[in-house]
Protein backbone atom coordinates (compact mmCIF):
# COMPACT_ATOMS: atom_id res chain seq x y z
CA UNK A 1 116.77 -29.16 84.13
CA UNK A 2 115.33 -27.71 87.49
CA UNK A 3 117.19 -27.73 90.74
CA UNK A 4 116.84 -30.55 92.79
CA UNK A 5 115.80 -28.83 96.07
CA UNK A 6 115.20 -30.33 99.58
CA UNK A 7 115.25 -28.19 102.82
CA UNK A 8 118.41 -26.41 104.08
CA UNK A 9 120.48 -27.46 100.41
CA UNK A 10 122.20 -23.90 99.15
CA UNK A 11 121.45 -25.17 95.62
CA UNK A 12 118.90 -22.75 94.40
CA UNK A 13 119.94 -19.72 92.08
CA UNK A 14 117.63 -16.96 93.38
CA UNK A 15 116.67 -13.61 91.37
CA UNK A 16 115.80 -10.78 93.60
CA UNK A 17 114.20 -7.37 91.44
CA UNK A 18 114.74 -4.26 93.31
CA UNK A 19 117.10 -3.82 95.75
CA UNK A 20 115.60 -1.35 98.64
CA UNK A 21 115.32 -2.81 101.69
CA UNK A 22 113.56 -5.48 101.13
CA UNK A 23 115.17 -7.24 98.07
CA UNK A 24 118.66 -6.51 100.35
CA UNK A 25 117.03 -7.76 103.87
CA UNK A 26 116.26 -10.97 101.46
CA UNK A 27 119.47 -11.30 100.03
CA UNK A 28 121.43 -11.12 103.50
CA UNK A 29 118.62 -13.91 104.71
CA UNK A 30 119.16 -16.19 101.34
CA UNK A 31 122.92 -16.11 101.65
CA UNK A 32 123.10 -20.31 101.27
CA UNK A 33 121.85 -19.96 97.99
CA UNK A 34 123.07 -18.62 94.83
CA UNK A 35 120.98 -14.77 94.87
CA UNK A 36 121.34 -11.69 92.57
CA UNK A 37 119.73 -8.41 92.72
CA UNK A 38 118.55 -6.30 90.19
CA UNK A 39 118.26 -2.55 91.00
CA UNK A 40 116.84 -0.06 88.67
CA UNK A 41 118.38 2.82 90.36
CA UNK A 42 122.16 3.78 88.76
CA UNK A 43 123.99 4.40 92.49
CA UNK A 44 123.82 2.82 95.69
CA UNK A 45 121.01 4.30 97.86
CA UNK A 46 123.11 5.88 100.66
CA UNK A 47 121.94 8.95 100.52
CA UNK A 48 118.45 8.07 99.98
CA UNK A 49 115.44 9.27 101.99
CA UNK A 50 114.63 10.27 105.25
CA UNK A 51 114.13 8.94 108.22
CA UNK A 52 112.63 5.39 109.06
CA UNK A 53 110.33 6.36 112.45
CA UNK A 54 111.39 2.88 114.29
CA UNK A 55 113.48 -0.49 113.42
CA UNK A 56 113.31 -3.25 114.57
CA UNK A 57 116.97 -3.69 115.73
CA UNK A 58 116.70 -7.30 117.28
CA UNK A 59 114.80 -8.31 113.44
CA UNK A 60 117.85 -6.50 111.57
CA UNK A 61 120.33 -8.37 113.59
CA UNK A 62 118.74 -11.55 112.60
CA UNK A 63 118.70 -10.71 109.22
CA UNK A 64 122.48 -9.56 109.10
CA UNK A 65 123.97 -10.63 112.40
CA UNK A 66 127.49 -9.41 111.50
CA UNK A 67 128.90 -5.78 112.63
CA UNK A 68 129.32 -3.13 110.22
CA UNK A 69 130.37 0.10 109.49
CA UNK A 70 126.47 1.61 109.57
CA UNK A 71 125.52 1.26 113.38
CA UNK A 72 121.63 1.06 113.19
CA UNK A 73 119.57 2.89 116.55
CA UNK A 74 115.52 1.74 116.91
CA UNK A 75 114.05 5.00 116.33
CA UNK A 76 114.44 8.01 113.88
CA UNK A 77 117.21 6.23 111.92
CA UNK A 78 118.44 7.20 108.46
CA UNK A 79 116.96 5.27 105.72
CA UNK A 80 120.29 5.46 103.46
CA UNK A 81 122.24 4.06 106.92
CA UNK A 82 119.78 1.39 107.76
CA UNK A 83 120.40 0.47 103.55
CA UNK A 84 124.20 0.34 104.13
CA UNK A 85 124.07 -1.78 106.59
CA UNK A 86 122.20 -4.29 104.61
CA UNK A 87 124.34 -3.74 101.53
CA UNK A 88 127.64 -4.62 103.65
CA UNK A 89 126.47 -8.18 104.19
CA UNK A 90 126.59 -8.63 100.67
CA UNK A 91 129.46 -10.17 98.62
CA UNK A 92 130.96 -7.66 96.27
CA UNK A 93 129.00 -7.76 92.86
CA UNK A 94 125.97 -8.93 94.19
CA UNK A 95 123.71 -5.84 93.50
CA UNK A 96 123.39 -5.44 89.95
CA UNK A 97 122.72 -1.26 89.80
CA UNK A 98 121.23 0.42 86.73
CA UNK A 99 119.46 -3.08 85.94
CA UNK A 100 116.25 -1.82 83.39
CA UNK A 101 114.05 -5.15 84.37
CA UNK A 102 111.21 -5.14 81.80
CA UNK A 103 109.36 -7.89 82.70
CA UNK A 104 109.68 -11.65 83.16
CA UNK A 105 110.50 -14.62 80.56
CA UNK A 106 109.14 -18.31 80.55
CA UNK A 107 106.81 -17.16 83.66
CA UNK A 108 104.78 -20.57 84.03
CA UNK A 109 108.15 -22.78 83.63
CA UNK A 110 110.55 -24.07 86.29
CA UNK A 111 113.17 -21.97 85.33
CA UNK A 112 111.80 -18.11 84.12
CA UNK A 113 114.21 -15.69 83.29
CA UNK A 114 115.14 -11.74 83.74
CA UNK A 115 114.07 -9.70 80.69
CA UNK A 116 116.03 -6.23 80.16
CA UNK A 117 116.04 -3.93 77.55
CA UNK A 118 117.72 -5.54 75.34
CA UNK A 119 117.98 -9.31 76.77
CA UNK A 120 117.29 -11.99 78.97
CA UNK A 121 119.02 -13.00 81.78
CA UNK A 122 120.26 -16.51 82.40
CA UNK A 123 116.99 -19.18 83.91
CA UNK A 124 116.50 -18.83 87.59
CA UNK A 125 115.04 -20.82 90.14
CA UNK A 126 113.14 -18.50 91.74
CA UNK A 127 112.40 -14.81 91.08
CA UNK A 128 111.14 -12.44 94.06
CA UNK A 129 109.01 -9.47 93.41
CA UNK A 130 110.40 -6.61 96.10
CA UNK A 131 110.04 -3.89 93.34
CA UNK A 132 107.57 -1.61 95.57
CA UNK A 133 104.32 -0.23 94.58
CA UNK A 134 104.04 -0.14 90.85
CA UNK A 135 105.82 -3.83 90.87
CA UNK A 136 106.89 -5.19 87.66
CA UNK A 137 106.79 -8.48 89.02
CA UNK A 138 103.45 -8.52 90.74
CA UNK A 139 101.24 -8.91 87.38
CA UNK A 140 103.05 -12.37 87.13
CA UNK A 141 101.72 -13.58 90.70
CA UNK A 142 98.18 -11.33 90.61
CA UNK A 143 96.39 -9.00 89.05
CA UNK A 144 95.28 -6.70 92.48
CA UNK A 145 96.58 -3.62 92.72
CA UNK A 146 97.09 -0.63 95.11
CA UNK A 147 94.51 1.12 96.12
CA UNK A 148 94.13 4.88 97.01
CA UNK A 149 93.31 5.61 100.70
CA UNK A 150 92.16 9.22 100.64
CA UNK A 151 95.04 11.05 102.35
CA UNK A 152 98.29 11.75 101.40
CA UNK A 153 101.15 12.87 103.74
CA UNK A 154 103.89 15.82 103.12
CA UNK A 155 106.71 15.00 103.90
CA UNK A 156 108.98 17.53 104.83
CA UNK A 157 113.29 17.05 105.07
CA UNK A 158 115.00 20.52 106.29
CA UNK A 159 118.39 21.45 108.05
CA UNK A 160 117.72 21.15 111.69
CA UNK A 161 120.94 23.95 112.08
CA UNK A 162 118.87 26.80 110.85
CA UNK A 163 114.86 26.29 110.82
CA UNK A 164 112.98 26.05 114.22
CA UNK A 165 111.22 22.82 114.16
CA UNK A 166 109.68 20.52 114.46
CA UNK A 167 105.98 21.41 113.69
CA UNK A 168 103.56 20.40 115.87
CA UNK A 169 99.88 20.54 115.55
CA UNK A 170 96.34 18.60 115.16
CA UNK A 171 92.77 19.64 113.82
CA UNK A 172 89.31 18.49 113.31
CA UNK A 173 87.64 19.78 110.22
CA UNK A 174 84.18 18.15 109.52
CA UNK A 175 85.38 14.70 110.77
CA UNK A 176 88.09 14.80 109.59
CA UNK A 177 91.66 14.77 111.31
CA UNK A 178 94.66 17.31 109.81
CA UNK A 179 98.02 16.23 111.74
CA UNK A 180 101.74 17.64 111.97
CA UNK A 181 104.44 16.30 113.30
CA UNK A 182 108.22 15.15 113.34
CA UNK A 183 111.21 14.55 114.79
CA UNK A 184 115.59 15.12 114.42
CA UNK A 185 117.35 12.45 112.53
CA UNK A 186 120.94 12.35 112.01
CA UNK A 187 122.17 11.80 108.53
CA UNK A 188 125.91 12.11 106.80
CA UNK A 189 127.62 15.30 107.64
CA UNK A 190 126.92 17.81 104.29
CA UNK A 191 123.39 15.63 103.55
CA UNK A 192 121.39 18.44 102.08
CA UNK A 193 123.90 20.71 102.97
CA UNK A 194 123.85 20.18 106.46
CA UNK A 195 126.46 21.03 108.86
CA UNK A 196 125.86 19.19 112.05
CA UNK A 197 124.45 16.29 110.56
CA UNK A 198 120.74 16.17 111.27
CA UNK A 199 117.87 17.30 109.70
CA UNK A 200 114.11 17.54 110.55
CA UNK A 201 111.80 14.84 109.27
CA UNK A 202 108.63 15.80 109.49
CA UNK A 203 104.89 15.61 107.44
CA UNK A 204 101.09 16.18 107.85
CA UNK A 205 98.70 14.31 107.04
CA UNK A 206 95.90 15.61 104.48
CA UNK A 207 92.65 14.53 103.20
CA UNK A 208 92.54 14.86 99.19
CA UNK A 209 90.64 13.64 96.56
CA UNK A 210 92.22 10.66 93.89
CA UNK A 211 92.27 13.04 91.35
CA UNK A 212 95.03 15.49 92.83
CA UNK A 213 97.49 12.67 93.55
CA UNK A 214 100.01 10.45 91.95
CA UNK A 215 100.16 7.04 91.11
CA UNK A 216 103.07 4.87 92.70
CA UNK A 217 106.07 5.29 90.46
CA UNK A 218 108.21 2.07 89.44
CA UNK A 219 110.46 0.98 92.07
CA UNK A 220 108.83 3.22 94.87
CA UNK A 221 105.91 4.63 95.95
CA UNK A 222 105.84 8.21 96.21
CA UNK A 223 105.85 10.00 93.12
CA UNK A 224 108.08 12.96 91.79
CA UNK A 225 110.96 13.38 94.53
CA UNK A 226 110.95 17.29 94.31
CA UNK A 227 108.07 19.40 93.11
CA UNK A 228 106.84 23.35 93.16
CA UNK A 229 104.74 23.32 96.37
CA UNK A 230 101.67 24.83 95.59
CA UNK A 231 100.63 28.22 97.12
CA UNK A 232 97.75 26.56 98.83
CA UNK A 233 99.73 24.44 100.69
CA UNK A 234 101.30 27.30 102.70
CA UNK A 235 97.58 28.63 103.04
CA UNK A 236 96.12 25.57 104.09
CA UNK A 237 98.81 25.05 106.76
CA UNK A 238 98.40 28.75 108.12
CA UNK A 239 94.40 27.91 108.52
CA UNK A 240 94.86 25.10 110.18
CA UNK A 241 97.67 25.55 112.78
CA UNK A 242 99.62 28.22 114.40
CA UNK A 243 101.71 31.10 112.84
CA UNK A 244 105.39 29.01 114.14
CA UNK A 245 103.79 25.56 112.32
CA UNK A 246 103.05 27.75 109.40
CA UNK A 247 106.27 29.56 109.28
CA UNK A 248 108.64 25.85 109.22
CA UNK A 249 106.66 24.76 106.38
CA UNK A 250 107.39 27.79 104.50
CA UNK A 251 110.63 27.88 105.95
CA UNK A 252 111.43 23.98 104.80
CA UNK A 253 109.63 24.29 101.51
CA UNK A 254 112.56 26.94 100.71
CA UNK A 255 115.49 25.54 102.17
CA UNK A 256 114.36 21.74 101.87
CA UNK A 257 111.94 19.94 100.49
CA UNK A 258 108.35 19.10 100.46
CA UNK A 259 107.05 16.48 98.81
CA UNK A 260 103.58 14.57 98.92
CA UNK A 261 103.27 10.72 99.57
CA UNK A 262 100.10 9.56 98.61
CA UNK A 263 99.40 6.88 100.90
CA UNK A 264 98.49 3.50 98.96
CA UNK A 265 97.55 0.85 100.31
CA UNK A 266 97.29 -3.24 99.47
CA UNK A 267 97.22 -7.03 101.02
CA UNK A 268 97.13 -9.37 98.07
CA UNK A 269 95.64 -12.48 98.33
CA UNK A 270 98.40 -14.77 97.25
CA UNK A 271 101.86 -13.53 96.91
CA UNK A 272 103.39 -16.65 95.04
CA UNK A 273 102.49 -18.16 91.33
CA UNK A 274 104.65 -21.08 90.56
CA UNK A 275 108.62 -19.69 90.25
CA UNK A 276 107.58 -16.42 90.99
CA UNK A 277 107.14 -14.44 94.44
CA UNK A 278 106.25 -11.07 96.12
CA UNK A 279 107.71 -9.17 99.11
CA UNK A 280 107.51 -6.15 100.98
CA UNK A 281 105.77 -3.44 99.49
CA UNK A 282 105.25 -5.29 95.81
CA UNK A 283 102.92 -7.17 98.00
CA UNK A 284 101.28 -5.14 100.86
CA UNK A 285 101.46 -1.38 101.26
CA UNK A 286 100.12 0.64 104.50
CA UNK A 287 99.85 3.88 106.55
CA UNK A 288 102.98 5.43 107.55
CA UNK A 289 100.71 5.04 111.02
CA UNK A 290 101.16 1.38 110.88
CA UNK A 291 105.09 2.21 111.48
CA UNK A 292 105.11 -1.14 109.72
CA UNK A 293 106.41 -0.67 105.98
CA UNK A 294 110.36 -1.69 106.52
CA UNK A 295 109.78 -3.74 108.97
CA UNK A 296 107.07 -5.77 107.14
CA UNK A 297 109.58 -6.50 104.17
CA UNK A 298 111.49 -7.54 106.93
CA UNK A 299 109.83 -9.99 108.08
CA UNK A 300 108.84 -11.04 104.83
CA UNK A 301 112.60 -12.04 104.48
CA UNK A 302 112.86 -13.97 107.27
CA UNK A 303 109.64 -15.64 106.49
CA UNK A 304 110.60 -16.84 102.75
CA UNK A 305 114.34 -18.02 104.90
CA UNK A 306 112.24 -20.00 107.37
CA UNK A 307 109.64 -21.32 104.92
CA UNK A 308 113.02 -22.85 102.47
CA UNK A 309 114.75 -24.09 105.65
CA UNK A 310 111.54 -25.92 107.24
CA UNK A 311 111.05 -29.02 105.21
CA UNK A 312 109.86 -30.58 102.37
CA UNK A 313 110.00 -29.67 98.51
CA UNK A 314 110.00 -26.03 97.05
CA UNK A 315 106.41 -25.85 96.31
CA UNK A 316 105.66 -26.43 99.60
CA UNK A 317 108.16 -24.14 101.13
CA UNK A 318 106.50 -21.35 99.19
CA UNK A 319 103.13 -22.11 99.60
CA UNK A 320 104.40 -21.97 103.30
CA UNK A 321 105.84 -18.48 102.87
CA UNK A 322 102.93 -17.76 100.65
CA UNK A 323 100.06 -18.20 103.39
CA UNK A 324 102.31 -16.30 106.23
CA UNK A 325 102.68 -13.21 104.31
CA UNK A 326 98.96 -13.31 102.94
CA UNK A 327 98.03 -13.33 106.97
CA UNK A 328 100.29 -10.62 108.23
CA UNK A 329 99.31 -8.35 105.05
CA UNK A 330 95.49 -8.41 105.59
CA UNK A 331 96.41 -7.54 109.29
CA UNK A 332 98.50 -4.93 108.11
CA UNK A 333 95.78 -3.68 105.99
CA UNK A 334 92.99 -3.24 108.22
CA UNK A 335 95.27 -1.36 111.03
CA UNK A 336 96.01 0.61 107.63
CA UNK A 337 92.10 1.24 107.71
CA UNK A 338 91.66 1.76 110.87
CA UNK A 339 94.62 5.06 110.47
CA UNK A 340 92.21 6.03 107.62
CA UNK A 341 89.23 6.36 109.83
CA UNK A 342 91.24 9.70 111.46
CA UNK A 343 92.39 11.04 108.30
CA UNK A 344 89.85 9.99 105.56
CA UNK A 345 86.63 8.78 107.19
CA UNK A 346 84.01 7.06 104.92
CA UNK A 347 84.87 3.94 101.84
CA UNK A 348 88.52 5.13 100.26
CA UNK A 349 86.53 5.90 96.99
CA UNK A 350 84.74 9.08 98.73
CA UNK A 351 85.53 12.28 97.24
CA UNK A 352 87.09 14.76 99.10
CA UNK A 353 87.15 18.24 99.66
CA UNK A 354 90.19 19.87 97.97
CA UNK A 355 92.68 21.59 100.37
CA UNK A 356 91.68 24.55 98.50
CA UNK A 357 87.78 24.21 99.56
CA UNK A 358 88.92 23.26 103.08
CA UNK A 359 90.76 26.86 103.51
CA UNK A 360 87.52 28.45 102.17
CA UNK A 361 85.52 26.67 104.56
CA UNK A 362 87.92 27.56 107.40
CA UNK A 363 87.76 31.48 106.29
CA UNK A 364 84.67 31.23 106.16
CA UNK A 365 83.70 29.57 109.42
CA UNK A 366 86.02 31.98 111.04
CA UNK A 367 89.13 29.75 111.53
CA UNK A 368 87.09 27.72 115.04
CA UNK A 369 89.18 25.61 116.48
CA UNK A 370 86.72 22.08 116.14
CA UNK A 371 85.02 22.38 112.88
């Protein structure tokens, strides 16, 4: 028999599939009610990523108010930090890690279940979608999905203690925009081998055709986390910027890594079908340039909080938190257009040129600065 549910009562069991920051910012917010996470990955995630370019610290306090061992700054702050944090609000066995979700059971009941490989989990209440860009969860809810934007972004992670950074540099090839940039962050002492405890987090952002990039990968959305960088790269980069720029690249491609983000992006139309809901990047994805990804999923865990404790029966409490994150995602999405008009002008479908064809045109043209 279903939960009887009326606003405020901590009476509803609550599944939560994936546990980045999202399912964990919606955990901490949920704590009246009964709420597991599932999280694909074997090992807690702190020592995961790079840097997150601002947080919202006042939003982060609201969603876990208590102090912790992981103090959290508002700018250039360590993603696997800003994760511990949100972990430590938890109660002990709350994260279920190494969790292979396959899909969901009894979808269009009251009470759908977790399937694994290998079983079901017990009915739930509800079950929330924050299982990023290729989400699991999201064919249950809609069938949009991400869509390809037309540039992808480096990113670059290298000891600060030994390479000369960070790289600097913009250019204007045939419309379109080629940019370079980032910034110190500090992470755990020994982090990539570091000894002083920060490293440089840095990308560019680059124009390239569909066919060159990667789908998102389940549970995230960049693809492979470490892969050959391509000659090219280090040719492109020398073409368009100056011999230091050029020389940290090559510099962090050996002693770091470089890896390219393809930059997705989505708003879907309706983030909740019956039992079964979406958040953070299982339901909109933007531009880096948006600075808006973790803080989004933020909010979108506050929202679903506010939307349970505001009245009335479940459905409407999440048609409530359906139609607020519906609204801030197409917002999101068109300032995640509007970034595109810099770095991939024209409809996202356009072709364009490969890097390689861009340092031919650049040799060719006789490396001019506006081109």
């Amino acid at each position: 028999m279903a939960a009887q549910f009326h606003a405020g009562a901590p009476n509803l069991s609550i599944a939560i599939i994936g546990g980045s920051l999202t399912g964990l910012s919606l955990a901490n917010t949920l704590s009246a009610h009964t709420v597991h996470v599932y999280e694909h990955s074997s090992t807690p995630l702190t020592l995961r990523g790079g840097a997150l370019g601002a947080v919202d610290v006042d939003l982060l306090h609201q969603i876990c108010p208590k102090t912790y061992k992981h103090q959290v700054a508002g700018h250039g702050h360590f993603y696997g930090d800003l994760w511990g944090y949100l972990y430590a609000g938890l109660k002990p066995g709350q994260v279920t890690f190494g969790a292979n979700v396959t899909g969901i059971e009894d979808a269009g009941t009251e009470r759908p279940r977790v399937a694994f490989n290998g079983g079901v989990s017990e009915p739930y209440d509800l079950i929330v979608g924050c299982d990023g860009g290729k989400s699991i969860v999201r064919q249950y809810v809609t069938d949009q999905m991400p869509t390809y934007s037309g540039y992808t972004v480096w990113r670059g992670l290298c000891r600060a203690d030994d390479i000369e950074g960070p790289p600097s540099g913009r250019r204007q090839v045939r419309g379109v925009i080629y940019e370079t940039l980032g910034f110190p962050v500090s992470v755990p002492r020994g982090y990539m081998g570091t000894e002083e405890g920060v490293l440089w987090n840095c990308g560019i952002y680059m124009a390239m055709p569909e066919s060159m990039v990667e789908r998102p990968v389940r549970n995230r959305q960049v693809g492979a986390a470490t892969i050959e960088v391509p000659e090219w790269f280090h040719e492109m980069i020398s073409a368009l910027f100056d011999r230091r720029t050029a020389s940290f690249w090559r510099n962090c491609a050996a002693k770091g890594k470089v890896t390219p983000h393809a930059v997705w992006e989505l708003a879907c139309k309706r983030v909740v079908k019956g039992r079964i809901a979406l958040a953070g990047d299982a339901a909109h994805m933007a531009s880096p340039r948006t600075g808006a990804g973790a803080y989004t999923g933020m909010r979108d865990a506050v929202a679903f909080k506010l939307a349970l404790e505001g009245g009335g029966g479940l459905e409407s409490a999440l048609e409530m938190y359906n139609t607020d994150v519906v609204e801030r995602g197409e917002a999101l999405f068109q300032r995640s257009r509007a970034a595109a008009s810099s770095f991939a002008p024209g409809e996202p479908g356009d072709v364009r040129m490969k890097p390689q064809e861009v340092v031919a045109y650049l040799k060719a043209k006789g490396g001019g600065r506006e081109l």
